[in-house]
C-alpha atoms as a PDB file:
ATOM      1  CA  UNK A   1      -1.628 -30.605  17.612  1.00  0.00           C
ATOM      2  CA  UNK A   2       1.014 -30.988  20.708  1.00  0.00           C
ATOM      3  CA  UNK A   3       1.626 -27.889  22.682  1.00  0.00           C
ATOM      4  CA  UNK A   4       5.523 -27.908  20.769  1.00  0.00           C
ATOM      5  CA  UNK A   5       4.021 -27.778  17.272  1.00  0.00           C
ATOM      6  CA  UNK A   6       1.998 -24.789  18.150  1.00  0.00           C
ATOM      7  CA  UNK A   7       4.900 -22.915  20.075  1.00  0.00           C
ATOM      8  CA  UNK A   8       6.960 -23.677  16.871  1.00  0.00           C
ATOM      9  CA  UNK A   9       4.032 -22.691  14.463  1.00  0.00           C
ATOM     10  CA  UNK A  10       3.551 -19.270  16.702  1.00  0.00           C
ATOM     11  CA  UNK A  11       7.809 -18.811  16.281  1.00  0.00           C
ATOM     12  CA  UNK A  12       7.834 -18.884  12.491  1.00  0.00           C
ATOM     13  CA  UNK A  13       5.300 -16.887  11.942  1.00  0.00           C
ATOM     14  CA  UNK A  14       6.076 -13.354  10.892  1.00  0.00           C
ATOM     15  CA  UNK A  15       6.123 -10.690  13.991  1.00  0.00           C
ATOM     16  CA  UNK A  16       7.025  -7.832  11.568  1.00  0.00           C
ATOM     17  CA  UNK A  17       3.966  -6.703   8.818  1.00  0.00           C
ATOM     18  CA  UNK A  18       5.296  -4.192   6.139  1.00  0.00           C
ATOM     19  CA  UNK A  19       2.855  -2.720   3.750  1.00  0.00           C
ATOM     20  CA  UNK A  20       3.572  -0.509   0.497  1.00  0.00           C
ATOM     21  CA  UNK A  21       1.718   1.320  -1.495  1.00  0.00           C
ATOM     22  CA  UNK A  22       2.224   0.622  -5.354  1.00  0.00           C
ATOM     23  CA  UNK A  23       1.535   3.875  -7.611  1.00  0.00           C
ATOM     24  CA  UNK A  24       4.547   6.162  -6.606  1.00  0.00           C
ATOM     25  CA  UNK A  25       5.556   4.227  -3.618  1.00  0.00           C
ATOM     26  CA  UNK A  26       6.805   1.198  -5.820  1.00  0.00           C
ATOM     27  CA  UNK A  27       6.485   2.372  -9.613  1.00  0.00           C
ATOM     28  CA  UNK A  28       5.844   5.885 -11.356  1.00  0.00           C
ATOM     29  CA  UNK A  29       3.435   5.362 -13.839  1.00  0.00           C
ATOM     30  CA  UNK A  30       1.497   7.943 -16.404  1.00  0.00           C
ATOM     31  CA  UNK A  31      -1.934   6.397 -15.680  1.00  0.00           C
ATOM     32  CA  UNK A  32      -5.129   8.658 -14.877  1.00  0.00           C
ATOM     33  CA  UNK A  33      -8.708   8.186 -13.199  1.00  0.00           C
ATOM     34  CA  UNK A  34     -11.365   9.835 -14.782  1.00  0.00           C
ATOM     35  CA  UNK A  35     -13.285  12.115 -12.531  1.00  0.00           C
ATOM     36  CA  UNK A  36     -17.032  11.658 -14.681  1.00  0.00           C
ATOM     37  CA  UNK A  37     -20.437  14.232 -14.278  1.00  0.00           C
ATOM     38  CA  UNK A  38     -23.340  13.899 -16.250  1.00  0.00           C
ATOM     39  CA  UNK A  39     -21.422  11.725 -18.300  1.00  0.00           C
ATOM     40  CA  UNK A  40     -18.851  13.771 -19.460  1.00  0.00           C
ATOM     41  CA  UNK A  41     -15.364  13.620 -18.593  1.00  0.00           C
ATOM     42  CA  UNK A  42     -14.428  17.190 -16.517  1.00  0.00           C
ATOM     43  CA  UNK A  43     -10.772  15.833 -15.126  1.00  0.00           C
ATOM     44  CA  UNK A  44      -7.962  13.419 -15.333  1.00  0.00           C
ATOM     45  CA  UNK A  45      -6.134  12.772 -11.963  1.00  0.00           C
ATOM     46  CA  UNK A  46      -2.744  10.919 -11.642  1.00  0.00           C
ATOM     47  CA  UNK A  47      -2.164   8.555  -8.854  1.00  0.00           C
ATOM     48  CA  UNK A  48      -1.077  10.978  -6.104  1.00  0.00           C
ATOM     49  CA  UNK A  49      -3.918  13.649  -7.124  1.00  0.00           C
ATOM     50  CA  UNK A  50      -6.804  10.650  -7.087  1.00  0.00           C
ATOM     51  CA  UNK A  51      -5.484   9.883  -3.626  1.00  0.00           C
ATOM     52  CA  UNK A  52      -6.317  13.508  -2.432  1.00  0.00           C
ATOM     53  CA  UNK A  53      -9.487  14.211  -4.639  1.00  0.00           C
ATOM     54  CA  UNK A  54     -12.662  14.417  -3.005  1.00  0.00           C
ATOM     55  CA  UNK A  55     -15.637  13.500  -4.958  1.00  0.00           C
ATOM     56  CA  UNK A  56     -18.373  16.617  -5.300  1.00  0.00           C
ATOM     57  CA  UNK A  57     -22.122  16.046  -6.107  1.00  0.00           C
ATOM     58  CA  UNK A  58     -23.053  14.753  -8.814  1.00  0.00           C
ATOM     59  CA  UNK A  59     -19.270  13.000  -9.887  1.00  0.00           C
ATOM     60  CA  UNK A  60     -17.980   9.905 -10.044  1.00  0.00           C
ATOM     61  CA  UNK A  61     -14.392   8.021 -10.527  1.00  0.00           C
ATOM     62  CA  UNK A  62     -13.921   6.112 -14.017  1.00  0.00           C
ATOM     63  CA  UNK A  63     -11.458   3.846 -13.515  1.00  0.00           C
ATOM     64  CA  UNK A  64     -10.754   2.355 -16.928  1.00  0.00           C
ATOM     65  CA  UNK A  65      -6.962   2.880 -17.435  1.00  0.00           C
ATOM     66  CA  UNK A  66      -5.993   1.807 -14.359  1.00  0.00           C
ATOM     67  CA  UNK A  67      -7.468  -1.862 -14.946  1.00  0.00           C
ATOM     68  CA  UNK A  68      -5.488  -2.184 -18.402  1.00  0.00           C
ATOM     69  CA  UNK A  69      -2.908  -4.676 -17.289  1.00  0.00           C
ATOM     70  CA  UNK A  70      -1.259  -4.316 -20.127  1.00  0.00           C
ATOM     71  CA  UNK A  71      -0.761  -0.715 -20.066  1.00  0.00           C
ATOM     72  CA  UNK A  72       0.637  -1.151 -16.282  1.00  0.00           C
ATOM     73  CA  UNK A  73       3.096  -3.694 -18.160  1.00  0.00           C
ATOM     74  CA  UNK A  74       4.489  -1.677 -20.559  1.00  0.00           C
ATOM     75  CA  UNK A  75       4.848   1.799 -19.300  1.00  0.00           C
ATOM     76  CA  UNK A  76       4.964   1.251 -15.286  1.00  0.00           C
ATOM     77  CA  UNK A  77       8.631   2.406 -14.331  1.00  0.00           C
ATOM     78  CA  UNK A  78      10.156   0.916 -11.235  1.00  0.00           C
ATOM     79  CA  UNK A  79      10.923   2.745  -8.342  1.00  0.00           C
ATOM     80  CA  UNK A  80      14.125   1.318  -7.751  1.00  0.00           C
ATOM     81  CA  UNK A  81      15.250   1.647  -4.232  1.00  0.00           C
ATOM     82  CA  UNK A  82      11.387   0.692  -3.735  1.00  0.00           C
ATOM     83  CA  UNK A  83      11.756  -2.277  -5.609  1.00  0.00           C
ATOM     84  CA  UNK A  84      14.828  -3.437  -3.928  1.00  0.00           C
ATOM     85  CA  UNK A  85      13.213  -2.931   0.014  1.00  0.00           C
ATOM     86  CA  UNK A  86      10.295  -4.675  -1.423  1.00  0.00           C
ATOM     87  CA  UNK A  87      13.118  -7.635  -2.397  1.00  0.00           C
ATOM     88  CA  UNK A  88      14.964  -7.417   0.748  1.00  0.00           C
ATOM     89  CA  UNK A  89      11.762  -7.120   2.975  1.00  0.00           C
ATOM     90  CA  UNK A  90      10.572 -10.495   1.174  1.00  0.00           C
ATOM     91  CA  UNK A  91      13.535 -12.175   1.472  1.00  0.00           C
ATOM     92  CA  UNK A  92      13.716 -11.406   5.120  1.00  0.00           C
ATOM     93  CA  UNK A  93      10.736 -13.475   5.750  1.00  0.00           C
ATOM     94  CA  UNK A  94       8.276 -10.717   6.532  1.00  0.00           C
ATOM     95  CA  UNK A  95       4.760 -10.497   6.001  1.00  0.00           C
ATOM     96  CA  UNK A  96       4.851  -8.661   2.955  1.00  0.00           C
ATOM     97  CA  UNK A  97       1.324  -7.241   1.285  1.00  0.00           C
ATOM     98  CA  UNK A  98       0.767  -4.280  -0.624  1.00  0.00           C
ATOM     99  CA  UNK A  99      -2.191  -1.886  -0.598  1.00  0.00           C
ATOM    100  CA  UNK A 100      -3.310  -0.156  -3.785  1.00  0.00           C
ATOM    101  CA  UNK A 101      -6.292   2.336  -4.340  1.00  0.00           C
ATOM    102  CA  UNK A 102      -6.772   0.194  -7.699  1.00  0.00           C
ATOM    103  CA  UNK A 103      -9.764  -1.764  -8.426  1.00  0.00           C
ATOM    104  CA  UNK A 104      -8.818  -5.089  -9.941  1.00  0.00           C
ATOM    105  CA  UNK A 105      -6.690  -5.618 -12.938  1.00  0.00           C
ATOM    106  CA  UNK A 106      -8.437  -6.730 -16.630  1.00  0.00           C
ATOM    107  CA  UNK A 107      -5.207  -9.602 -16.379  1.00  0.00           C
ATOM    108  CA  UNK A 108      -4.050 -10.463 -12.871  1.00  0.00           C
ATOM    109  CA  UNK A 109      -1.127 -12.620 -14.654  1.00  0.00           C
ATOM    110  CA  UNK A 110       0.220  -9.294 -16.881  1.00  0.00           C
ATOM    111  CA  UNK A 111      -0.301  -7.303 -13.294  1.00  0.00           C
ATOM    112  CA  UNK A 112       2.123  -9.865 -11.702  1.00  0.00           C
ATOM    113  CA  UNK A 113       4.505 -10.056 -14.117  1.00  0.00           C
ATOM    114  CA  UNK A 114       5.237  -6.463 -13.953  1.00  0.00           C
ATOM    115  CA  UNK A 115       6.635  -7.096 -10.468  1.00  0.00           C
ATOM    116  CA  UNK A 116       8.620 -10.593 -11.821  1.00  0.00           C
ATOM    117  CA  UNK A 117      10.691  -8.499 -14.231  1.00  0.00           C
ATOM    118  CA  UNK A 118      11.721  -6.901 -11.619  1.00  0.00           C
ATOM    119  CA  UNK A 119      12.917 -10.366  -9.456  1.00  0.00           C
ATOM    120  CA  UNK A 120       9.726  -9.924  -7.171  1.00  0.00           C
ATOM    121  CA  UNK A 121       8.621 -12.870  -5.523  1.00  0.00           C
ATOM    122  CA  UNK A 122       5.146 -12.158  -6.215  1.00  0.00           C
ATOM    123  CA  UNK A 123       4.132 -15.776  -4.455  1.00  0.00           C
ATOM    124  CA  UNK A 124       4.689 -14.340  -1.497  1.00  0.00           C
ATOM    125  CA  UNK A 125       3.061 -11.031  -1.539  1.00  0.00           C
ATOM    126  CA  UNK A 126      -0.393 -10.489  -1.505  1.00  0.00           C
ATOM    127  CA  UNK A 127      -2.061  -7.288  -3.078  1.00  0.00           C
ATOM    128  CA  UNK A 128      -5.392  -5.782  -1.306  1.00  0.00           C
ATOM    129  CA  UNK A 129      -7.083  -3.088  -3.600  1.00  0.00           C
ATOM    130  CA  UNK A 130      -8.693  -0.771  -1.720  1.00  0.00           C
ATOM    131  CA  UNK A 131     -10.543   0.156  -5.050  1.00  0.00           C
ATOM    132  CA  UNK A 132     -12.980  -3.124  -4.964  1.00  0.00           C
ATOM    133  CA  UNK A 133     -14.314  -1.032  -1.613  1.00  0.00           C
ATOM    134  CA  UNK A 134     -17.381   0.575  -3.430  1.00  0.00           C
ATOM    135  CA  UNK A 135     -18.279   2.666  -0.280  1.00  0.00           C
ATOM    136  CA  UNK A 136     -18.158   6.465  -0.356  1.00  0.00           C
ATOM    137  CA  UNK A 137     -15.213   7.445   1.706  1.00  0.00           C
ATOM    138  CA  UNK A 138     -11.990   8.045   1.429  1.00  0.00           C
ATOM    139  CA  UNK A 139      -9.194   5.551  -0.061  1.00  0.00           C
ATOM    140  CA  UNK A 140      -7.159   6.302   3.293  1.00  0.00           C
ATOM    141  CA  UNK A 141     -10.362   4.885   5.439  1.00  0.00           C
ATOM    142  CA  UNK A 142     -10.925   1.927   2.781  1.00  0.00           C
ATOM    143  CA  UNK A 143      -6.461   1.221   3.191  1.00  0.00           C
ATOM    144  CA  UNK A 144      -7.050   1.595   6.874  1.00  0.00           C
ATOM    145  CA  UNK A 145     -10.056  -0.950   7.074  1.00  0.00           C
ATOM    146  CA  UNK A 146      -7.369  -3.817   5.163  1.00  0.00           C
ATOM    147  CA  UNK A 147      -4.762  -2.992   8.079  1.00  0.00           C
ATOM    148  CA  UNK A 148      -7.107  -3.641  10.385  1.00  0.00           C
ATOM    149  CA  UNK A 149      -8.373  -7.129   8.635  1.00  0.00           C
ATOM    150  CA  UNK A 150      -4.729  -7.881   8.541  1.00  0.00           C
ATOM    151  CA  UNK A 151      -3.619  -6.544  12.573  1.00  0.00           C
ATOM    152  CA  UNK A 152      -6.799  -8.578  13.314  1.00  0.00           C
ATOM    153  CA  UNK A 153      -5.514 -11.689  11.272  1.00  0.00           C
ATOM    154  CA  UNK A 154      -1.700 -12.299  12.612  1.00  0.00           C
ATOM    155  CA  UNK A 155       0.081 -11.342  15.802  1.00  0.00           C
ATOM    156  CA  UNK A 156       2.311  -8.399  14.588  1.00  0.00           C
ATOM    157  CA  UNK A 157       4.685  -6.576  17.047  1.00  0.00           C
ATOM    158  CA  UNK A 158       6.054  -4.126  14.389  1.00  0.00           C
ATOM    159  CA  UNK A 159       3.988  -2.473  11.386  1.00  0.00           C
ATOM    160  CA  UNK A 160       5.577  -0.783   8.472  1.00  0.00           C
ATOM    161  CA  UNK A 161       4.090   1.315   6.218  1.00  0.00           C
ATOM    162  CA  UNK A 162       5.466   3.115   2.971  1.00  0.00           C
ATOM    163  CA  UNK A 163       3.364   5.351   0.812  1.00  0.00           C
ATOM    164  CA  UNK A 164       3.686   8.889  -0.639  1.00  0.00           C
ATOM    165  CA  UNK A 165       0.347  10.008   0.862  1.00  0.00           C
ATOM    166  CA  UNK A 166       0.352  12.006   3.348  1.00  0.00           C
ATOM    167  CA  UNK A 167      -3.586  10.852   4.400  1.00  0.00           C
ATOM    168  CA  UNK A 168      -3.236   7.378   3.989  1.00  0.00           C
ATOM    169  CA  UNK A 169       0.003   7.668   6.408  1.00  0.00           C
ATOM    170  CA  UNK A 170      -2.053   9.266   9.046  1.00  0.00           C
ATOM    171  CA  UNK A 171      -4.953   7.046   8.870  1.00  0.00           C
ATOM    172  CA  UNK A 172      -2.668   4.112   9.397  1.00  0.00           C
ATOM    173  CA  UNK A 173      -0.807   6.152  12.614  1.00  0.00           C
ATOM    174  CA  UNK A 174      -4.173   6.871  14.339  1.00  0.00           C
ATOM    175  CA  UNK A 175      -4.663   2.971  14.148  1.00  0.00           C
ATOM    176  CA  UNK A 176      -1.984   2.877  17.333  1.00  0.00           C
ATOM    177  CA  UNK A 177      -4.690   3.297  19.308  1.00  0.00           C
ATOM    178  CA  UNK A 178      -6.418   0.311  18.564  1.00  0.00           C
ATOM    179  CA  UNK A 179      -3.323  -1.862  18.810  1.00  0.00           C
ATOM    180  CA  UNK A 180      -1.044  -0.605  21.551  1.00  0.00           C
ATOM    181  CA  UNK A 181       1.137  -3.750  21.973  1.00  0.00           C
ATOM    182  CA  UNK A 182       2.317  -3.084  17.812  1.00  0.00           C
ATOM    183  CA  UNK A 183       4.542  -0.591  17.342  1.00  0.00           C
ATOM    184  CA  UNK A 184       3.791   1.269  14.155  1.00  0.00           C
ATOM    185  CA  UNK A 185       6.230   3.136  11.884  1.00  0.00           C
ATOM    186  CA  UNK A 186       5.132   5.050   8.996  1.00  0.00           C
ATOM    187  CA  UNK A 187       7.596   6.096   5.665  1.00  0.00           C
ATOM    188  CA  UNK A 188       6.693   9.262   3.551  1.00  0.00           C
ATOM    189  CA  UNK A 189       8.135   7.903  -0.015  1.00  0.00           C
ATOM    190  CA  UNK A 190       9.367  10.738  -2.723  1.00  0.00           C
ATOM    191  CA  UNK A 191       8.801   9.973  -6.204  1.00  0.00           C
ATOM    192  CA  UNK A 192      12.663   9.095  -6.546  1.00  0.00           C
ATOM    193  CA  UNK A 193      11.855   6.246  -3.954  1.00  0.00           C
ATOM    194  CA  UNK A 194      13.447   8.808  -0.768  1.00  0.00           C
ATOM    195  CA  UNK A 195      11.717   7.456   2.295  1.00  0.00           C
ATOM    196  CA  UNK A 196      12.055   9.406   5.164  1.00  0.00           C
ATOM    197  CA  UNK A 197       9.735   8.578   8.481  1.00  0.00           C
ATOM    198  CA  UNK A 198       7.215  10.606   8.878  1.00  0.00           C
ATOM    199  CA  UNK A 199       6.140   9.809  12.052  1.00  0.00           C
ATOM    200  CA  UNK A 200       7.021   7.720  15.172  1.00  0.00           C
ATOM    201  CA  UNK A 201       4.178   6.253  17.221  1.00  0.00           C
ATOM    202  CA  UNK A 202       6.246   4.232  20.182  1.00  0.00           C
ATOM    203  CA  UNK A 203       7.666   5.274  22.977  1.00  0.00           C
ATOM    204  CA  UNK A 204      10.037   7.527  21.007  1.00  0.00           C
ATOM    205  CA  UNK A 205       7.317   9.637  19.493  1.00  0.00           C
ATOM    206  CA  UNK A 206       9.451  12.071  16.948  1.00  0.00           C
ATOM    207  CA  UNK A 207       7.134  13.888  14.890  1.00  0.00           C
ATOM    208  CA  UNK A 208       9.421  15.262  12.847  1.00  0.00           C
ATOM    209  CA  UNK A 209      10.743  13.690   9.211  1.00  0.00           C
ATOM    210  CA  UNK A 210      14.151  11.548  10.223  1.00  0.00           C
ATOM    211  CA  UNK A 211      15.914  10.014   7.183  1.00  0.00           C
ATOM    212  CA  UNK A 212      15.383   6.241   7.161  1.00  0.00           C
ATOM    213  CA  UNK A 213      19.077   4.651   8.237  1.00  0.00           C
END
């Protein structure tokens, strides 16, 4: 390859990586994950109290109804404003993924279509679950590990992240540190699609919440 195909290869590719989360980042959905002991169900958790539940002896996750594809079809609800940053972000020509504590759908299709209702160009997002990660830790560690793969895959100057965790937002801040020369900015995302930043890890660190312009 001549040295001007590679400069023009390096200039097209993306410089700006934005991430979002899918269960109330993206869409609001009634789904739960069944916390199991001795093979009895003791608790349902919805998306945002999974993220925050921390496994005790003896228990397990059961994550049955959030691989029905179908169900995700019919009942998901968009997020709207969501939704339309995911559009806009897309059509900018940004690397676009998203990052979901699911495991794998039962129907990857019916997933996908959920999103094409919707006018998302699903081509051109790729989704990471953090939920095929059968390791004991956290889903914040298991989201962090995917930025990494992805940092460590392209040459990103400016990393986006919106999710309505709270952990998963600071595991992906304390990643700074490992990639200085990326400026990282991370968007706490209300359940009516409200991001504001939650925290600013450049040179104009602002730790407190600043409504997105």
């Amino acid at each position: 390859m001549r040295i001007v195909e590679i400069l023009k290869e390096y200039q097209e590719s993306p410089s700006k990586l934005v991430i979002f989360d899918i269960d109330d980042t993206l869409v609001n959905t009634d789904t739960k994950v069944n916390v199991v002991k001795d093979d009895r169900i003791i608790k349902k958790l919805n998306s945002h109290e999974f993220t925050h539940y921390k496994l005790k002896p003896g228990e397990s996750f059961d994550f049955g109804a959030f691989r029905d594809a179908r169900e995700f079809f019919q009942n998901a609800k968009p997020i709207v404003p969501m939704i339309k940053k995911l559009i806009d972000d897309i059509a900018t020509g940004n690397k676009v993924v998203m990052i979901t504590a699911r495991d794998d759908f039962d129907d990857k299709e019916t997933f996908l279509k959920t999103f094409e209702k919707w006018n998302v160009d699903m081509n051109k997002v790729h989704v990471y679950r953090a939920g095929r990660d059968r390791r004991p830790i956290a889903v914040d560690e298991k989201k962090a590990d995917i930025i990494r793969y992805l940092m460590d895959s392209g040459n990103y100057s400016k990393v986006i992240m919106y999710d309505d965790s709270i952990p998963n937002l600071n595991s992906f801040i304390k990643l700074k540190k490992e990639y200085p020369n990326s400026k990282f900015y991370a968007w706490n995302v209300s359940l009516d699609g409200d991001a504001n930043e939650y925290e600013r890890t450049n040179e104009e660190i602002n730790n407190n919440m600043r409504r997105e312009p």
